[in-house]
Protein backbone atom coordinates (compact mmCIF):
# COMPACT_ATOMS: atom_id res chain seq x y z
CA UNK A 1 -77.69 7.91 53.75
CA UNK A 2 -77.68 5.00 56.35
CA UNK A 3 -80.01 4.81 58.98
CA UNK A 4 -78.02 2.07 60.78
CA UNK A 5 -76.43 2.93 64.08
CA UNK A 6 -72.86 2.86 64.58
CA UNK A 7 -73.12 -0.48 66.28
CA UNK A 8 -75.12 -2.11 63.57
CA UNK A 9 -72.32 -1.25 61.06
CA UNK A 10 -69.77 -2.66 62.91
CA UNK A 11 -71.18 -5.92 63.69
CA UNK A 12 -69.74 -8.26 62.02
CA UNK A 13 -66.25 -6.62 60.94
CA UNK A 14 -64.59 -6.83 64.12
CA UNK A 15 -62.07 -9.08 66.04
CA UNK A 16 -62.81 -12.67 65.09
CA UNK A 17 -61.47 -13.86 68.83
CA UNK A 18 -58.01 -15.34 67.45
CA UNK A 19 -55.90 -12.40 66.95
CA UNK A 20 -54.90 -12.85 70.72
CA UNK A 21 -53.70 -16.85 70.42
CA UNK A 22 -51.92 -15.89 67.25
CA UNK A 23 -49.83 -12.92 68.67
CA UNK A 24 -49.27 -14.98 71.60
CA UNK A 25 -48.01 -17.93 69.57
CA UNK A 26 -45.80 -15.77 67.57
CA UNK A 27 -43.82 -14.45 70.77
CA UNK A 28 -43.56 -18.06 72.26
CA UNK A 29 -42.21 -19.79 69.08
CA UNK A 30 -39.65 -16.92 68.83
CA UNK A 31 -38.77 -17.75 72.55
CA UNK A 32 -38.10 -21.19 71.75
CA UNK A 33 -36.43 -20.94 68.84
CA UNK A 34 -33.74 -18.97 70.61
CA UNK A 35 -32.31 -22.18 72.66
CA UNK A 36 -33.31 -24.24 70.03
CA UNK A 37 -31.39 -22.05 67.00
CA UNK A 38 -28.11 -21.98 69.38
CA UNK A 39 -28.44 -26.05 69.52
CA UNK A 40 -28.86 -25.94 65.68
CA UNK A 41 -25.48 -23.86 65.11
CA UNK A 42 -23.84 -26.67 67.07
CA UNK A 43 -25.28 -29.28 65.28
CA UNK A 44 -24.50 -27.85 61.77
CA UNK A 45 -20.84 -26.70 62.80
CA UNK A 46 -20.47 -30.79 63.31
CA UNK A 47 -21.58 -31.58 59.92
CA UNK A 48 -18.75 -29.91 58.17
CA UNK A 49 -16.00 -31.42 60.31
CA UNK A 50 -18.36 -35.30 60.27
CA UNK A 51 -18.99 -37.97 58.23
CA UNK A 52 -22.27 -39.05 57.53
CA UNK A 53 -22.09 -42.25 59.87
CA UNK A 54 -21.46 -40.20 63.05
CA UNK A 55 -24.25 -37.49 61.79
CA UNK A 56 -26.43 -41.11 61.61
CA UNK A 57 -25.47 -41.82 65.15
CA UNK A 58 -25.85 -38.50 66.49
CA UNK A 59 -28.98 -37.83 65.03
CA UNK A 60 -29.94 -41.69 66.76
CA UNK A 61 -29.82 -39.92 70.03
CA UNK A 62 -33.43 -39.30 71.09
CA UNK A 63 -32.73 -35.63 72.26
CA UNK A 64 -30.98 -34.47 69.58
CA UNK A 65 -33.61 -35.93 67.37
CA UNK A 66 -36.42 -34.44 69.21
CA UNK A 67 -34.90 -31.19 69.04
CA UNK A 68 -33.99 -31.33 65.39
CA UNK A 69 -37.58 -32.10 65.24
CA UNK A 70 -38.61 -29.49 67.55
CA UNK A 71 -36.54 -26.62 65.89
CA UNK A 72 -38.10 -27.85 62.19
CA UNK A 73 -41.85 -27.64 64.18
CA UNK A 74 -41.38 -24.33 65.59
CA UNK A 75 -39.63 -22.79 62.80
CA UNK A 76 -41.74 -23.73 60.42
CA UNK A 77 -45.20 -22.51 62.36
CA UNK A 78 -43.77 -19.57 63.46
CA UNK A 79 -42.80 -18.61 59.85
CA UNK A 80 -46.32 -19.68 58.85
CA UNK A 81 -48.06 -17.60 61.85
CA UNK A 82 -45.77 -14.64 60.22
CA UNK A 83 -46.40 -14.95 56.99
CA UNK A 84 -50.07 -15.13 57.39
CA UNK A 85 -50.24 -11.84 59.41
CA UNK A 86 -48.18 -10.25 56.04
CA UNK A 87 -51.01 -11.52 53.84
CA UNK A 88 -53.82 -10.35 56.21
CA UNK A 89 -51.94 -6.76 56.46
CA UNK A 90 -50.93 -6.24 52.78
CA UNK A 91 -52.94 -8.65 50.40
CA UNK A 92 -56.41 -6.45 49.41
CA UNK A 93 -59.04 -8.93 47.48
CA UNK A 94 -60.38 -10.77 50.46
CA UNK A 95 -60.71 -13.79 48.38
CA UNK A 96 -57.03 -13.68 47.49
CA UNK A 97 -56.32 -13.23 50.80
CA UNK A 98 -57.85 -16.59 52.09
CA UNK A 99 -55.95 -18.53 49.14
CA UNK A 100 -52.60 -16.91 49.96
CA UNK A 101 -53.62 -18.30 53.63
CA UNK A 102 -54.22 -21.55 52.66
CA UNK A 103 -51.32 -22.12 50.62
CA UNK A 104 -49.52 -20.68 53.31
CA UNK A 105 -50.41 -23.34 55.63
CA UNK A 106 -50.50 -26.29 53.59
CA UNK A 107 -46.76 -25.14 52.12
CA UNK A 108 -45.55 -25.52 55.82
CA UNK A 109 -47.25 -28.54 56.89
CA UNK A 110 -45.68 -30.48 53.94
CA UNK A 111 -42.67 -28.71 54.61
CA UNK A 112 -42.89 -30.03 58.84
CA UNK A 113 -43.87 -33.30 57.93
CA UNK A 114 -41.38 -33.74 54.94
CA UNK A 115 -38.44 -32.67 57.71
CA UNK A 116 -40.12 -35.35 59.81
CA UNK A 117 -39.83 -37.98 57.43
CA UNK A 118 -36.26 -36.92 55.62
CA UNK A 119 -35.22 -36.80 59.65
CA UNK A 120 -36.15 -40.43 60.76
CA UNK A 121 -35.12 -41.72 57.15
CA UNK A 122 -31.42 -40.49 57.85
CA UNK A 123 -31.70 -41.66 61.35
CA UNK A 124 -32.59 -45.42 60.25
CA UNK A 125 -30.80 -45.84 57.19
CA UNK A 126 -28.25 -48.53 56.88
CA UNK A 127 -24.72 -47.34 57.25
């Protein structure tokens, strides 16, 4: 038998203030990657009928490099910010559940920043 109240129980087991940002980032990284996923279709319908000197020199361009970039960002975060919320919904041992989260979100940042690099690497190769 407890002798807490109600209150007293809960404390400490509710929202810990960042469920709102991450829903919210979820719905405005699936906005963007709408424009940014029809720009991608172009750009990979271009590779099959380009050689790898005019990919070079399209990627060169400074928008179409940004939003390579930007697509790669978003894409990957969002899938992070979705994967996590799988882990936190189905993924019981707490401490399991932090791990999976971590690995998560260091598996994505090396994944952004290795797009990053392969990106400008292709961009300022020699032809």
């Amino acid at each position: 038998m407890s002798y807490q109240t109600p209150l007293a129980r809960a404390r400490g087991l509710g929202s810990a203030k960042t469920g709102t940002t991450h829903w919210w980032m979820q719905r405005v990284t699936a906005v963007a990657l709408i424009p940014l996923s029809f720009w991608l279709i172009l750009f990979i319908q271009q590779l099959f009928y380009a050689s790898y000197d005019e990919i070079r020199q399209w990627l060169m361009s400074p928008l179409n490099f940004t939003l390579l970039l930007a697509w790669a960002f978003t894409g990957f975060y969002h899938a992070a910010l979705g994967l996590q919320v799988v882990i936190e919904d189905y993924v019981n041992p707490n401490w399991l559940k932090i791990v999976m989260v971590w690995v998560i979100k260091l598996t994505f940042t090396g994944m952004a920043i290795a797009s990053l690099v392969f990106a400008i690497r292709i961009a300022i190769s020699a032809g």
